[in-house]
Protein backbone atom coordinates (compact mmCIF):
# COMPACT_ATOMS: atom_id res chain seq x y z
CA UNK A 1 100.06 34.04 -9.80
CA UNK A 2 98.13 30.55 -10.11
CA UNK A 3 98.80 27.95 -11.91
CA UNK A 4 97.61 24.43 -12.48
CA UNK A 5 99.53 21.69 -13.51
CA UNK A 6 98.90 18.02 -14.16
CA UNK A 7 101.03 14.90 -12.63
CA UNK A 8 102.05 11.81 -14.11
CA UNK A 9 102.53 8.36 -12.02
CA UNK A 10 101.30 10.06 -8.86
CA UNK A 11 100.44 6.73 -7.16
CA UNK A 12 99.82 7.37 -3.55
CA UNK A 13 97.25 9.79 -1.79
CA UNK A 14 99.54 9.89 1.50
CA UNK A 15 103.03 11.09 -0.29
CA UNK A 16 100.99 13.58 -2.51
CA UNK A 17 99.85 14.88 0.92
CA UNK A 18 103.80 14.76 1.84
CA UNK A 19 104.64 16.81 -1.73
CA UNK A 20 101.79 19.15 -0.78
CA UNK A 21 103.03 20.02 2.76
CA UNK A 22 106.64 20.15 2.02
CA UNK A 23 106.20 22.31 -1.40
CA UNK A 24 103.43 24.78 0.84
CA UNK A 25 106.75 25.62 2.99
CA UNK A 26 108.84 27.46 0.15
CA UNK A 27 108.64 31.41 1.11
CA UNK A 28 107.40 32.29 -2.04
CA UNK A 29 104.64 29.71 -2.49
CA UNK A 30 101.11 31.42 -1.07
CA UNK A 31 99.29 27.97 -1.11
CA UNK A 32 99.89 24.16 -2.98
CA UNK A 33 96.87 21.82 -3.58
CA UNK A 34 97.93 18.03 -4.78
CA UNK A 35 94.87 16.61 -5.49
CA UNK A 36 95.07 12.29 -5.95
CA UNK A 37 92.30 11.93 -7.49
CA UNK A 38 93.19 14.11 -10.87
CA UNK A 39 96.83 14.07 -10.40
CA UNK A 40 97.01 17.85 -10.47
CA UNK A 41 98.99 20.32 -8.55
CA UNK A 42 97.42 23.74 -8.31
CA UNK A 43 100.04 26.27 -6.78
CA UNK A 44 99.81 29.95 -6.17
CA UNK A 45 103.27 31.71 -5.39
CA UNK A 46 103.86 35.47 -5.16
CA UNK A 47 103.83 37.83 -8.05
CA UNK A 48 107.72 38.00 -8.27
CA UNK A 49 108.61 34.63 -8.10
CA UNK A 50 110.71 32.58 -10.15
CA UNK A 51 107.97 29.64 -11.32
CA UNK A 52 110.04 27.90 -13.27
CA UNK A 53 112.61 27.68 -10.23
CA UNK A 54 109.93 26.75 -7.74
CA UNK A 55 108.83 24.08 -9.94
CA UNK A 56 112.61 22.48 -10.59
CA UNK A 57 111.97 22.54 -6.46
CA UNK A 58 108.97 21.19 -6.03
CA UNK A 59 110.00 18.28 -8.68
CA UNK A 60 113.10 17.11 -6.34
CA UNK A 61 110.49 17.40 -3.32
CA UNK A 62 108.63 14.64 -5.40
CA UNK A 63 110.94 12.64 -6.60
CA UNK A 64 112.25 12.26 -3.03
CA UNK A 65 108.49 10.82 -2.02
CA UNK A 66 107.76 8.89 -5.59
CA UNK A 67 110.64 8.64 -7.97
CA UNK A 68 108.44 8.61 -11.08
CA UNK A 69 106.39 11.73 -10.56
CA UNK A 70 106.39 14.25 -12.64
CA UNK A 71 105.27 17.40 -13.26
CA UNK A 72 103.90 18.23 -16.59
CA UNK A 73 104.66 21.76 -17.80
């Protein structure tokens, strides 16, 4: 499953590279794509995953590079 989410007060290209990397690692995400320039996160993550779990993840992953980012669901 893909989705595509947008990301508010994303504010620098080198932690959304950080978010990207560290949110690629989780076993069940297949790829993560943090774009800068659009503030978006795409992320594909297996078929039986829990999204709404991997996101609550992936939002203390950002918060621990830029406290103010957030994912908009």
């Amino acid at each position: 499953m893909r989705k595509t989410f947008e990301l508010e007060n994303l504010e620098c290209a080198n932690c959304a590279a950080k978010m990207e990397r560290d949110i690629s690692a989780f076993p069940e995400v297949k790829k993560c794509t943090i774009t800068f320039m659009t503030s978006r996160m795409s992320i594909t993550v297996e078929d039986s995953a829990d999204l709404d779990d991997v996101l609550d993840r992936a939002q203390k992953i950002m918060k621990g590079y830029e406290k103010d980012c957030t994912i908009v669901r």
